[in-house]
N, C-alpha and C. Protein backbone atom coordinates (compact mmCIF):
# COMPACT_ATOMS: atom_id res chain seq x y z
N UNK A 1 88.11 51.79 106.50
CA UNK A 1 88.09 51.94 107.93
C UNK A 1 89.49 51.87 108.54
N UNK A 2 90.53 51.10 107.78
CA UNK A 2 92.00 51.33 108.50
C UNK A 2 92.19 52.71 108.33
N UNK A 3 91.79 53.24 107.58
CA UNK A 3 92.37 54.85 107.58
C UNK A 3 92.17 55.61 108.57
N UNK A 4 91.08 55.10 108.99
CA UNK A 4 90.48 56.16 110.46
C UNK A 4 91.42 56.58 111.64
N UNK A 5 92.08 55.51 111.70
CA UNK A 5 92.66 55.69 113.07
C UNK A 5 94.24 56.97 112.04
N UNK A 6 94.82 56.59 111.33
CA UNK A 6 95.66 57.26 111.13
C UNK A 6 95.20 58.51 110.63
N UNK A 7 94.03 58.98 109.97
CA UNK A 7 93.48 59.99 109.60
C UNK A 7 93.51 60.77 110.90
N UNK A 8 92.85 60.10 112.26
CA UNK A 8 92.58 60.74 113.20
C UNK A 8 94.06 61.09 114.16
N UNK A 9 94.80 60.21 114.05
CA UNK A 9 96.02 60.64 114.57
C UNK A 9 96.87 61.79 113.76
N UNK A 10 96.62 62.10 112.33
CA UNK A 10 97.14 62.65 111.97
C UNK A 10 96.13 64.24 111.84
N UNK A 11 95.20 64.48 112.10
CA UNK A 11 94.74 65.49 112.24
C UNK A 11 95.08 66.04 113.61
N UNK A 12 94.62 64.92 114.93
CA UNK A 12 95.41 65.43 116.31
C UNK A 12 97.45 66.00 115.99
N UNK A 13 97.51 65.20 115.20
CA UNK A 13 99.10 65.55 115.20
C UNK A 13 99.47 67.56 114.75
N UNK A 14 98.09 67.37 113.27
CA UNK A 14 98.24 68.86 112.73
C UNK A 14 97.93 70.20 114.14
N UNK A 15 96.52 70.01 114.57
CA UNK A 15 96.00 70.71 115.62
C UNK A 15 96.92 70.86 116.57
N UNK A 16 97.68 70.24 117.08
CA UNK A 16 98.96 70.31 117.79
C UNK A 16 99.84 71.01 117.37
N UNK A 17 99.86 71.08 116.33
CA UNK A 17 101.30 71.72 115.52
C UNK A 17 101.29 73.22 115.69
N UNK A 18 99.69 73.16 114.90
CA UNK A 18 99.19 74.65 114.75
C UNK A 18 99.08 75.75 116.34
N UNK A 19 98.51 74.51 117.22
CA UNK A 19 98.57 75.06 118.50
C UNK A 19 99.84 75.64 118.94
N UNK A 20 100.90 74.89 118.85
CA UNK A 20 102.33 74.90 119.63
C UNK A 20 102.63 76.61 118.61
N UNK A 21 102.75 76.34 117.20
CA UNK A 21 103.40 77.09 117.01
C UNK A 21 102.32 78.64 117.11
N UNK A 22 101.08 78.70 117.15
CA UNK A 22 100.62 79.79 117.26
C UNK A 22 100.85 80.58 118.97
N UNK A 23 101.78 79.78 119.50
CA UNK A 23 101.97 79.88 120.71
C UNK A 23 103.35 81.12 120.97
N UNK A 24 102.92 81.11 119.28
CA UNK A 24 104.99 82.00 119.44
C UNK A 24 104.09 83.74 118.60
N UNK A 25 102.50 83.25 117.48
CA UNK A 25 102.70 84.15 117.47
C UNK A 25 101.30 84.72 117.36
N UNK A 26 100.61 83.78 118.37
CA UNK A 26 99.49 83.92 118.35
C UNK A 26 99.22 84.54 119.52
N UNK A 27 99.18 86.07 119.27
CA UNK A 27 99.21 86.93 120.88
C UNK A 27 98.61 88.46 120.24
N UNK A 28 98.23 89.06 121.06
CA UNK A 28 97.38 90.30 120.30
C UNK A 28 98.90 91.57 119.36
N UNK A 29 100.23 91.09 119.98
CA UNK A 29 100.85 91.89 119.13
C UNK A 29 101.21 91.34 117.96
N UNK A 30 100.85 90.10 117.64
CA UNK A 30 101.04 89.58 116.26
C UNK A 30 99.93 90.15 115.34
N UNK A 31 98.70 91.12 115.84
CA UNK A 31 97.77 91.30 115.18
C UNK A 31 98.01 92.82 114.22
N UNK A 32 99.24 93.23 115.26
CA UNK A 32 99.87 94.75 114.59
C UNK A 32 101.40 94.55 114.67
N UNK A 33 101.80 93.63 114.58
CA UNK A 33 103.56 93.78 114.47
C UNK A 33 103.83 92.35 113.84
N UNK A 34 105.24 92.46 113.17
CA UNK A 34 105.79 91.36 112.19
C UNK A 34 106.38 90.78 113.67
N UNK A 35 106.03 89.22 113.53
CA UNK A 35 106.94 88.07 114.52
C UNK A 35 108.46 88.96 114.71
N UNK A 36 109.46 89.41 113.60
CA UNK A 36 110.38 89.79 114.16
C UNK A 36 110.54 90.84 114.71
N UNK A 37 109.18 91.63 114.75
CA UNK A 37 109.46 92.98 115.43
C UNK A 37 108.83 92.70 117.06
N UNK A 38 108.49 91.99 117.14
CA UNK A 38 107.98 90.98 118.64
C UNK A 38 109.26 90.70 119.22
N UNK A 39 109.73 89.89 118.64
CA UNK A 39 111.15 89.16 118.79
C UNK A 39 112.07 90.41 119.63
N UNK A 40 112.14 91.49 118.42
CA UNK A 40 113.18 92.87 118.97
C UNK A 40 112.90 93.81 119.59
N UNK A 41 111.23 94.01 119.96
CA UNK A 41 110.59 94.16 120.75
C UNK A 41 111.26 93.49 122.41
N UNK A 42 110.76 92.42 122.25
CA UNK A 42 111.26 91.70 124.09
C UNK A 42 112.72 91.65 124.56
N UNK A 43 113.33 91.40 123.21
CA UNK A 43 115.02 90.99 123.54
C UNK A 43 115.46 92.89 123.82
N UNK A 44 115.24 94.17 123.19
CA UNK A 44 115.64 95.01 124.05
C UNK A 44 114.40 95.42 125.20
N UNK A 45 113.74 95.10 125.29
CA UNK A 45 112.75 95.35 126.66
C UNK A 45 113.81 94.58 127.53
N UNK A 46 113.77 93.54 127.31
CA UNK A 46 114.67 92.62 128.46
C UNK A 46 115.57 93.04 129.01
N UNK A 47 116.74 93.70 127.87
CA UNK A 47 117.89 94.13 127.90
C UNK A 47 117.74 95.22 129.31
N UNK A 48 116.74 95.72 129.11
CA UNK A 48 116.71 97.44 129.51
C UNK A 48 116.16 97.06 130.89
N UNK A 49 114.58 96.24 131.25
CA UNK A 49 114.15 95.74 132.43
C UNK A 49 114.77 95.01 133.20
N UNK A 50 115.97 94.02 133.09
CA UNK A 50 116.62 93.51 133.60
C UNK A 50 117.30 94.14 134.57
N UNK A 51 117.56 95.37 134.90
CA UNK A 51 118.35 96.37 135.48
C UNK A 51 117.37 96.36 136.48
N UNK A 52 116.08 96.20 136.33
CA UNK A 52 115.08 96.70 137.41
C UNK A 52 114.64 95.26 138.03
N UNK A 53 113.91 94.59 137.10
CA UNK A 53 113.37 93.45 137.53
C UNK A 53 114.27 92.16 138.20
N UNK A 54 115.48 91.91 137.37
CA UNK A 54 116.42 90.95 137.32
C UNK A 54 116.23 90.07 136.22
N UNK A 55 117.90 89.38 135.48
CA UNK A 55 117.74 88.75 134.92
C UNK A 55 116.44 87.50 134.24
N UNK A 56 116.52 87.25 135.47
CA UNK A 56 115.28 85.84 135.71
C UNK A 56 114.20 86.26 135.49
N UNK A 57 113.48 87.61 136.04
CA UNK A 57 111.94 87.83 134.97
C UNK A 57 111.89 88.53 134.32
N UNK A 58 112.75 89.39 133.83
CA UNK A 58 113.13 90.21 132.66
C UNK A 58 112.15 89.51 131.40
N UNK A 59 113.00 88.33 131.01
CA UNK A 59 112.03 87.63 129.66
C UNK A 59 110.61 87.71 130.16
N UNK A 60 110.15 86.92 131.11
CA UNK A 60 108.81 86.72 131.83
C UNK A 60 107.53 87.82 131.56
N UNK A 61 107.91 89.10 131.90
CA UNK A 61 107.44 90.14 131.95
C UNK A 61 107.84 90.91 130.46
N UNK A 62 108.47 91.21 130.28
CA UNK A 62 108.37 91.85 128.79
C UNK A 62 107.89 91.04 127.77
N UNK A 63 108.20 89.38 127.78
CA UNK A 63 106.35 88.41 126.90
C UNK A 63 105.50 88.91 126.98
N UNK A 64 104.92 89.60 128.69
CA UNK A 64 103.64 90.04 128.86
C UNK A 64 103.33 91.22 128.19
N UNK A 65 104.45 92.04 128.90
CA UNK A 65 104.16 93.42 128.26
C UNK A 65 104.05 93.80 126.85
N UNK A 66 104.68 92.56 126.19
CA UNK A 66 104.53 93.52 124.28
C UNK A 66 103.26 93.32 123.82
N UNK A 67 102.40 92.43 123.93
CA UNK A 67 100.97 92.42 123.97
C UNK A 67 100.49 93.83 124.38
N UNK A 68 100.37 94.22 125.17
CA UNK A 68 99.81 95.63 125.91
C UNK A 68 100.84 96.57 124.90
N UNK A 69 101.88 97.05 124.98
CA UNK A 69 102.80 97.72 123.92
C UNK A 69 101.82 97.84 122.54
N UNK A 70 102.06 96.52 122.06
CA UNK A 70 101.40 96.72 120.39
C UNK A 70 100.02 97.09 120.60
N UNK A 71 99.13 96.61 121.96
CA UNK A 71 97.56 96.94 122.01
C UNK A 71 97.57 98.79 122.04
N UNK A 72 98.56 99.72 122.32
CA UNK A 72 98.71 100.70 122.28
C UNK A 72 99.42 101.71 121.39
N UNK A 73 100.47 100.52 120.56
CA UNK A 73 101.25 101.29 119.69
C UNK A 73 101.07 100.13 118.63
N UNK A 74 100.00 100.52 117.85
CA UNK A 74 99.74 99.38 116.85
C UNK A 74 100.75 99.57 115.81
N UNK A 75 101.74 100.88 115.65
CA UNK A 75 102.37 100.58 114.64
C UNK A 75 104.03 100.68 115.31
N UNK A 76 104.86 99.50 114.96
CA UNK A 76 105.79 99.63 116.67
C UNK A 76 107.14 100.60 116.01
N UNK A 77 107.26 101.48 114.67
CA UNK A 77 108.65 102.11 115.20
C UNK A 77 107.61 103.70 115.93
N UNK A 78 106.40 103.66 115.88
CA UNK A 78 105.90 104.61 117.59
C UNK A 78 106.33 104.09 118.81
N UNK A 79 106.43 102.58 119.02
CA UNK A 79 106.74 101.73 120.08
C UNK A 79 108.41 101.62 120.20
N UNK A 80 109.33 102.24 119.46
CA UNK A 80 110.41 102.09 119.45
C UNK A 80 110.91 103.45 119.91
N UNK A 81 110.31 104.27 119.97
CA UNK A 81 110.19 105.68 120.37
C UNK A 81 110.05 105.88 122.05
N UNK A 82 109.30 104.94 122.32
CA UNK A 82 108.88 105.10 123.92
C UNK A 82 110.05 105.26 124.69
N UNK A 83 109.83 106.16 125.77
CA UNK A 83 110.71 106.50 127.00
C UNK A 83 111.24 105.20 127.69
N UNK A 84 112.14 104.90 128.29
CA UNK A 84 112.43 103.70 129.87
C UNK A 84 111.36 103.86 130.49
N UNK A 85 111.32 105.03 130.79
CA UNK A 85 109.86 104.83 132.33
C UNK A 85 108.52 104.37 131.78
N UNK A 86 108.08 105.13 130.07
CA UNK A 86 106.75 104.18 130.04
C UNK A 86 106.66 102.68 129.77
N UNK A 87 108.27 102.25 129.30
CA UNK A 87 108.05 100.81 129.00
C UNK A 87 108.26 99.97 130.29
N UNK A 88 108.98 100.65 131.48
CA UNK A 88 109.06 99.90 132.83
C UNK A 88 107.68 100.18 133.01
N UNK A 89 106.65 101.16 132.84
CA UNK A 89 105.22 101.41 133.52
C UNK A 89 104.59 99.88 132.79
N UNK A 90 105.25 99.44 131.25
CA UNK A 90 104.16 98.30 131.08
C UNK A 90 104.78 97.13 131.75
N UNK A 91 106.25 96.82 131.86
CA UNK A 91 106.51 95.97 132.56
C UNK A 91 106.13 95.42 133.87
N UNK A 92 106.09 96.61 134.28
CA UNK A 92 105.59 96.85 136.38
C UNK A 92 104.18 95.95 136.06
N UNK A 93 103.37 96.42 135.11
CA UNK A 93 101.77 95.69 135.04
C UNK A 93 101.60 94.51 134.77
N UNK A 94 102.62 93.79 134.67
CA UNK A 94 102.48 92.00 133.87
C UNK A 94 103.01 91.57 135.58
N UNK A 95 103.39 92.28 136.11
CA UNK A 95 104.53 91.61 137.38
C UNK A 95 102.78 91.03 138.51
């Protein structure tokens, strides 16, 4: 019975873990793109929306948008292909 309490703290500890970190890649474009193509995905979305949106929601909005991106371009060098205007069209939709 001493085990209980640390058993139970240590399962809350795992579920936490798993939570936090599925938080990076637990999103519908992790279901068709590698974490680092997510990653290079947002950092040039950003790059490019920033011009429009501003610095400050640049990141904000292209998080949103690569979800919708990969829900459409399940395989992303099609998604690396896309025009400025259709990737500002997914940005504009997270705003």
């Amino acid at each position: 019975m001493k085990r209980l309490p640390f058993l139970l703290t240590a399962s809350v500890l795992s579920i936490l873990l798993i939570v936090i970190s599925c938080k990076t890649v637990g999103r519908i474009a992790a279901k068709y793109w590698l974490n680092r193509e997510i990653k290079e995905f947002v950092s040039g979305c950003e790059d490019k929306a920033r011009l429009v949106v501003g610095k400050d929601n640049a990141h904000k909005y292209c998080d949103c948008a690569v979800d919708a991106v990969a829900e459409q371009y399940h395989n992303y060098q099609d998604a690396k292909k896309m025009s400025l205007v259709e990737l500002l069209d997914f940005v504009n939709r997270c705003k």
